[in-house]
N, C-alpha and C. Protein backbone atom coordinates (compact mmCIF):
# COMPACT_ATOMS: atom_id res chain seq x y z
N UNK A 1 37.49 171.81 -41.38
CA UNK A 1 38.07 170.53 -41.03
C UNK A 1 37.74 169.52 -42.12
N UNK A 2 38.59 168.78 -42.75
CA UNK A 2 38.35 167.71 -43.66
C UNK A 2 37.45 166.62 -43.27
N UNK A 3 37.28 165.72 -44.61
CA UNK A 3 36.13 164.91 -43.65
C UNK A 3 37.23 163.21 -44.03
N UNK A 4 37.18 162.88 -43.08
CA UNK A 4 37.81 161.51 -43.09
C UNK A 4 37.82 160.65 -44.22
N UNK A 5 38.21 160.04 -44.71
CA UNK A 5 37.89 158.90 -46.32
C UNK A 5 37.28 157.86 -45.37
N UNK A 6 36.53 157.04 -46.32
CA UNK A 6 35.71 155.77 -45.54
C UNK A 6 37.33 154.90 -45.70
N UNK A 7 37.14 153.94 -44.51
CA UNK A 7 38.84 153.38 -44.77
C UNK A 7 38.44 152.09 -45.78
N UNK A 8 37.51 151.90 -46.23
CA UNK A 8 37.55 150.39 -46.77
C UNK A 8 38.00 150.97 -48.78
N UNK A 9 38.16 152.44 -48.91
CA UNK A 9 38.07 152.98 -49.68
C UNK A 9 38.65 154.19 -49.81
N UNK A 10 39.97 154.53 -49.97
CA UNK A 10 40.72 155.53 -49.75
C UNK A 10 41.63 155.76 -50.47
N UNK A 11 41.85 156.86 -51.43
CA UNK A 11 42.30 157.01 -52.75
C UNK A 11 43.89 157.66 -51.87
N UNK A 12 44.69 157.62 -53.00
CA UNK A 12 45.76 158.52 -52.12
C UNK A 12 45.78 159.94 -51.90
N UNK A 13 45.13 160.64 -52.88
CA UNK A 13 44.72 161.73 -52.65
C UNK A 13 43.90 162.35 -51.06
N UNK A 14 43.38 160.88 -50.52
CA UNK A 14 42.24 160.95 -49.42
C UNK A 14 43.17 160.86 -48.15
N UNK A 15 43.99 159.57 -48.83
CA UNK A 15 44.70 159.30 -47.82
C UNK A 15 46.16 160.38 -46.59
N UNK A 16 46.47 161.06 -47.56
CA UNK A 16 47.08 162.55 -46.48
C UNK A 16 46.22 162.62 -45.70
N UNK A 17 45.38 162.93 -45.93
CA UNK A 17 44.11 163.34 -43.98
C UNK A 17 44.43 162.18 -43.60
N UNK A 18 44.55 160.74 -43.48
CA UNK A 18 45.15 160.34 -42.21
C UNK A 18 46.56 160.24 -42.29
N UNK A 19 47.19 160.29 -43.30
CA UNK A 19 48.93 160.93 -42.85
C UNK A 19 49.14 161.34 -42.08
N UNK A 20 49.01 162.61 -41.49
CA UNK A 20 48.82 163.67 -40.91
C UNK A 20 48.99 163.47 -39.54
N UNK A 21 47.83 162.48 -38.85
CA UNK A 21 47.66 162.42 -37.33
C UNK A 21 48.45 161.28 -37.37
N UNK A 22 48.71 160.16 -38.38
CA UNK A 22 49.38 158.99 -37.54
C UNK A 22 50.95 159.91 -37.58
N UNK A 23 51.73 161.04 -38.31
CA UNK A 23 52.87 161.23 -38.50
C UNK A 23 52.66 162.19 -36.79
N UNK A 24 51.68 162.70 -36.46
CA UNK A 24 51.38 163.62 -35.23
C UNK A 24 52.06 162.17 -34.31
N UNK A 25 51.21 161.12 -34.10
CA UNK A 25 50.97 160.05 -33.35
C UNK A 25 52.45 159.61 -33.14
N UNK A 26 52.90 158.96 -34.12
CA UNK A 26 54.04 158.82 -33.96
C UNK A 26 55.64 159.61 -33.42
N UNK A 27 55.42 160.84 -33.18
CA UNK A 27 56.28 161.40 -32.46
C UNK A 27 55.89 161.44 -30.97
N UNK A 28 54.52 161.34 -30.45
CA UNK A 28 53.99 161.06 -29.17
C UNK A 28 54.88 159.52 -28.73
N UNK A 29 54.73 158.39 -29.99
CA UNK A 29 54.95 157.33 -29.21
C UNK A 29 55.74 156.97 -28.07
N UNK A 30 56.62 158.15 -27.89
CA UNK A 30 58.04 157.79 -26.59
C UNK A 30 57.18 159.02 -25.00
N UNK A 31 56.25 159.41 -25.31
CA UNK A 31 55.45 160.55 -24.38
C UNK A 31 54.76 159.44 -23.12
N UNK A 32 55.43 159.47 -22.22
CA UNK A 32 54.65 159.48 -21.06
C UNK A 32 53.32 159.33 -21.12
N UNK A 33 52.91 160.56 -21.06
CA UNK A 33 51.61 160.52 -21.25
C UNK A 33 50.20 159.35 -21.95
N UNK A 34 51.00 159.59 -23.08
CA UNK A 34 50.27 158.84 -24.22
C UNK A 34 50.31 157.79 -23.48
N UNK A 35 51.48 156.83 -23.34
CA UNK A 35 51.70 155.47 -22.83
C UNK A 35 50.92 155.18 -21.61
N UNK A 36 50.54 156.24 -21.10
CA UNK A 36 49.58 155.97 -19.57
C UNK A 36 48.28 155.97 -19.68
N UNK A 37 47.56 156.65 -21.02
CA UNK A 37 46.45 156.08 -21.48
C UNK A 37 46.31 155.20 -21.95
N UNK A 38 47.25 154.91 -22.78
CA UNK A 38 47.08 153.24 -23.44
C UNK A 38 47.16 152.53 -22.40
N UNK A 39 47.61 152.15 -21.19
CA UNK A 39 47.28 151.51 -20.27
C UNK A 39 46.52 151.29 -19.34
N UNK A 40 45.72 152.82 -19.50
CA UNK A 40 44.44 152.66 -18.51
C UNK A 40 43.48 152.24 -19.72
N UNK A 41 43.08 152.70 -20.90
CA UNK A 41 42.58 152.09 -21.74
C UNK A 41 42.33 150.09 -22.28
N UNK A 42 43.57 149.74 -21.67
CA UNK A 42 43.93 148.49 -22.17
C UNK A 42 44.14 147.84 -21.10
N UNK A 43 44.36 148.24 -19.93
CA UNK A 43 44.42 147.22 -19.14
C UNK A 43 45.54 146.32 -18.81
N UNK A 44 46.67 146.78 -19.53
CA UNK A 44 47.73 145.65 -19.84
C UNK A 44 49.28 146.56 -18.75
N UNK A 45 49.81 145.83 -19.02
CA UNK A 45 51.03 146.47 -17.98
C UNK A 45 51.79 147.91 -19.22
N UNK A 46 52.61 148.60 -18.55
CA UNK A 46 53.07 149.70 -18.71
C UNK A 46 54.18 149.34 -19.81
N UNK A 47 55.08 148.89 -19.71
CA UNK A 47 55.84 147.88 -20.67
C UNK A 47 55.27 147.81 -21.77
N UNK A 48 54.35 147.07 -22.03
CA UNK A 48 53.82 146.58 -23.56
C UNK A 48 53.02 147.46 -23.56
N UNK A 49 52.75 148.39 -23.42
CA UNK A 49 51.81 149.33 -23.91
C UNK A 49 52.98 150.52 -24.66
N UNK A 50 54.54 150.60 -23.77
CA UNK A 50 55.06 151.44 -24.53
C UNK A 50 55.69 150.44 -25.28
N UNK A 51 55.88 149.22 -25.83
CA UNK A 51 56.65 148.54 -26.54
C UNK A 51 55.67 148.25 -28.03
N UNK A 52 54.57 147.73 -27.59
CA UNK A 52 53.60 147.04 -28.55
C UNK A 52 52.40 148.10 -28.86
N UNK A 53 51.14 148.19 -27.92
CA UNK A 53 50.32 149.09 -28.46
C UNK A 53 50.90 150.31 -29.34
N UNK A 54 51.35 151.33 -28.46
CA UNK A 54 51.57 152.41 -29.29
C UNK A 54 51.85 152.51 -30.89
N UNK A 55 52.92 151.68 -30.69
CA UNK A 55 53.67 151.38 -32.32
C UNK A 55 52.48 150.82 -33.00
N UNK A 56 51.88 149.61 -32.29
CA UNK A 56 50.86 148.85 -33.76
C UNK A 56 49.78 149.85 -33.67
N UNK A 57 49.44 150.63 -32.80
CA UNK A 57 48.31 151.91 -33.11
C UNK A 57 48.34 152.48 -34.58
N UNK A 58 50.13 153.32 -34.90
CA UNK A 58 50.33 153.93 -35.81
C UNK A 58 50.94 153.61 -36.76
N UNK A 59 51.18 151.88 -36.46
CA UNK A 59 51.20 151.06 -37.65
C UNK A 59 49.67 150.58 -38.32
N UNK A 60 49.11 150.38 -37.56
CA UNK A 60 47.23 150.14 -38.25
C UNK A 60 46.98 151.13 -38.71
N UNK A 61 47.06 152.68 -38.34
CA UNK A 61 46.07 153.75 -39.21
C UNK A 61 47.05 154.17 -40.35
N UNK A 62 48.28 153.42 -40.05
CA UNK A 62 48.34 153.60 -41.95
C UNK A 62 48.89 152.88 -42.69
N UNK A 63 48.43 151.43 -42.19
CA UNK A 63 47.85 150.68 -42.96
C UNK A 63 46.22 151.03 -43.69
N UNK A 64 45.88 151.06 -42.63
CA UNK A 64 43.75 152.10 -43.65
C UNK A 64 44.91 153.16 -44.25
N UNK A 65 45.61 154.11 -43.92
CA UNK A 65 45.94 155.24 -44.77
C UNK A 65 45.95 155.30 -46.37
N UNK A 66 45.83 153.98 -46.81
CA UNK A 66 46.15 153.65 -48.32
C UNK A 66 47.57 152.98 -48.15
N UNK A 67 48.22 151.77 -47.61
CA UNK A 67 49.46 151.73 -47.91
C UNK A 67 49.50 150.72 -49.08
N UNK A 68 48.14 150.66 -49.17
CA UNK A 68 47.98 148.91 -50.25
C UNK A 68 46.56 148.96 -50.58
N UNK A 69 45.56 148.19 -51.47
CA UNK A 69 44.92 148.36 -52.26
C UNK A 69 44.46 146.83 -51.42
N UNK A 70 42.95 147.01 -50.91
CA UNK A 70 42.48 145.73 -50.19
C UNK A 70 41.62 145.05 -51.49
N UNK A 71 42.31 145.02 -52.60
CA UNK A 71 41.27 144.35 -53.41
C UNK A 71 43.00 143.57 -54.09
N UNK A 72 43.96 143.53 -53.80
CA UNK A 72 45.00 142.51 -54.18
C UNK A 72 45.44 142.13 -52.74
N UNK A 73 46.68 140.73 -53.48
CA UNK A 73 46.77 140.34 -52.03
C UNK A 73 48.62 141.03 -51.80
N UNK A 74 48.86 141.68 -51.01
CA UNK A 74 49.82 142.54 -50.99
C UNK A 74 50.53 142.61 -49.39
N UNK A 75 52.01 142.68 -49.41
CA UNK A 75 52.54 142.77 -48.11
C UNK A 75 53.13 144.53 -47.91
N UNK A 76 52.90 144.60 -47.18
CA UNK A 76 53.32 146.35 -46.89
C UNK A 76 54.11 145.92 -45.72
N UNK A 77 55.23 147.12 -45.74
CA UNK A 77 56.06 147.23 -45.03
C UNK A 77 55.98 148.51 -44.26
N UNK A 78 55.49 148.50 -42.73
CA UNK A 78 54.43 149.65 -42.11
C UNK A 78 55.87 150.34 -41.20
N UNK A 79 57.03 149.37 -40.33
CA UNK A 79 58.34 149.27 -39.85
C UNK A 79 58.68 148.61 -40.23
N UNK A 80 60.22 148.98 -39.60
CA UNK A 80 61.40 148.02 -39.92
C UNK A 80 60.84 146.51 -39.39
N UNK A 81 60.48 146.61 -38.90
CA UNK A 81 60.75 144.90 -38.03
C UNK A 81 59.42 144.46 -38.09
N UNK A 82 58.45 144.87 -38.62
CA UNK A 82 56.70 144.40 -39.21
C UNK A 82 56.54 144.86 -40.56
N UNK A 83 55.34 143.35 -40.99
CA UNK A 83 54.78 143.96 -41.90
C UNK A 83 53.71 143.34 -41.96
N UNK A 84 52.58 143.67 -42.96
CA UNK A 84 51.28 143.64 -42.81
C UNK A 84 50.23 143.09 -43.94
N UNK A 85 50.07 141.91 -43.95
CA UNK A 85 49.72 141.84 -45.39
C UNK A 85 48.14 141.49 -45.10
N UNK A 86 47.61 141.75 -47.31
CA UNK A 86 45.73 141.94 -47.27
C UNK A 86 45.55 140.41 -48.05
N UNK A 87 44.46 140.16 -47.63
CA UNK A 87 43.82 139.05 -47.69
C UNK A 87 42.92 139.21 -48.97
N UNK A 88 42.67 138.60 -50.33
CA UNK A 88 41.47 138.69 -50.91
C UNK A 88 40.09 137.95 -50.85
N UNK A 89 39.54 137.88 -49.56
CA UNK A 89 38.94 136.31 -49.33
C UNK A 89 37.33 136.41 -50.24
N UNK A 90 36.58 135.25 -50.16
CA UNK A 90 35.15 135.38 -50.89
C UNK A 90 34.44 136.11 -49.42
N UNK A 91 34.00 136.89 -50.02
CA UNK A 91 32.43 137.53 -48.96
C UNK A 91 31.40 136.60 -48.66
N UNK A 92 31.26 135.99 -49.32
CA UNK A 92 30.38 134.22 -48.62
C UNK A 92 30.97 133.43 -47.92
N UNK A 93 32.02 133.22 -48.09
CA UNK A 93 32.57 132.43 -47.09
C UNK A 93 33.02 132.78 -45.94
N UNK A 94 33.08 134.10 -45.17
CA UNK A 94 33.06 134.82 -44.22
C UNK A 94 32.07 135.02 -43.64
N UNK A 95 31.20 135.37 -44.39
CA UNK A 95 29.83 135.23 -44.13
C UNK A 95 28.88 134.14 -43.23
N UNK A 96 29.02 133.13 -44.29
CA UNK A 96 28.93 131.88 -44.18
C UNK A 96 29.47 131.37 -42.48
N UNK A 97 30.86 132.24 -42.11
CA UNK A 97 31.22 131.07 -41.29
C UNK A 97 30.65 132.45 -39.70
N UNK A 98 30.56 133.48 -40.15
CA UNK A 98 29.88 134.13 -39.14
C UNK A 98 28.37 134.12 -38.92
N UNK A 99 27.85 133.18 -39.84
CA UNK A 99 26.60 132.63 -39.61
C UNK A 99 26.31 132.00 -38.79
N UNK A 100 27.40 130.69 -39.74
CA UNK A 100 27.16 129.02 -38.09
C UNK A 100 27.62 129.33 -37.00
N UNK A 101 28.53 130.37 -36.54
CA UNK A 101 28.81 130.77 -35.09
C UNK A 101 27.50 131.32 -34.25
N UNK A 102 26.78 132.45 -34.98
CA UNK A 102 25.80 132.42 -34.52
C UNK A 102 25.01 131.37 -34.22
N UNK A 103 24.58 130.11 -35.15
CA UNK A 103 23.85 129.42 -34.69
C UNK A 103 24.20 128.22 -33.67
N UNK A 104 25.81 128.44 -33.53
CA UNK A 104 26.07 127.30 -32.97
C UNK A 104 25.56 127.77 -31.43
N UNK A 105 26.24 129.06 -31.63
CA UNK A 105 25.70 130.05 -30.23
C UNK A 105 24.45 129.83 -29.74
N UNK A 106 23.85 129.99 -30.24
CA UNK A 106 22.27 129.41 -29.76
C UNK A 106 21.65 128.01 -29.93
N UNK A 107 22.84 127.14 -30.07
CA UNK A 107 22.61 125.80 -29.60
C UNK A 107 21.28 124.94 -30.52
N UNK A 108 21.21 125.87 -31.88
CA UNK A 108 21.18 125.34 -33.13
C UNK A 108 21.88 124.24 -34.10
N UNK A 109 20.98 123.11 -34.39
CA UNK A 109 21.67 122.21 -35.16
C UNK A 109 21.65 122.77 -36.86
N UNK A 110 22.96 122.57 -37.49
CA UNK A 110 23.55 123.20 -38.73
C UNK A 110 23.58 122.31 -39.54
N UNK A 111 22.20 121.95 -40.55
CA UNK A 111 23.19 120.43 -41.45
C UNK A 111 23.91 121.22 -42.70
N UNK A 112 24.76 120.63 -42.87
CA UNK A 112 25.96 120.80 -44.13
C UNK A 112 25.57 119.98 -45.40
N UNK A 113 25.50 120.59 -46.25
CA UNK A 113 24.89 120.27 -47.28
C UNK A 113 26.48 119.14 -47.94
């Protein structure tokens, strides 16, 4: 059995191993079945689970599949009627702002320089 690519890092060569299951996935999407786990899973009505989840399931894993390079800022076209674009943001400033949440959380005062 192959071993998965890390997704933050996935050459195209890597990327076929998840080809593979989202092209599996995507012929499930109209299956009964499938659609009745995504709804006991999610909680959400039967409807949008076969309208919305399913599809953005096997639109997200290949997006990680390699459809774009997360180090430019790039729009991929995953369907017809979506698309998906990457962000190049600073790692400090993400950082940064998942910091003060924490501290706001604990009812910590934050001075701003």
């Amino acid at each position: 059995m192959p071993v998965l690519p890390v997704f933050h890092y996935c050459p195209f060569c890597d990327a076929a191993v998840l080809h593979y299951p989202v092209d599996r996935m995507s012929g499930l999407a109209n299956n009964p079945n499938w659609i009745t786990v995504e709804t006991w899973a999610n909680g959400e009505s039967y409807e949008q689970s076969a309208i919305v989840e399913v599809l953005m399931l096997v639109c997200q894993i290949r997006y990680y599949a390699g459809w774009a390079s997360r180090l430019h800022v790039l729009t991929i076209l995953v369907d017809e009627s979506l698309h998906m674009q990457t962000l190049h943001e600073p790692i400090g400033t993400s950082l940064f702002s998942y910091l003060l949440g924490r501290l706001d959380r604990h009812g910590h005062v934050t001075p701003l320089p």
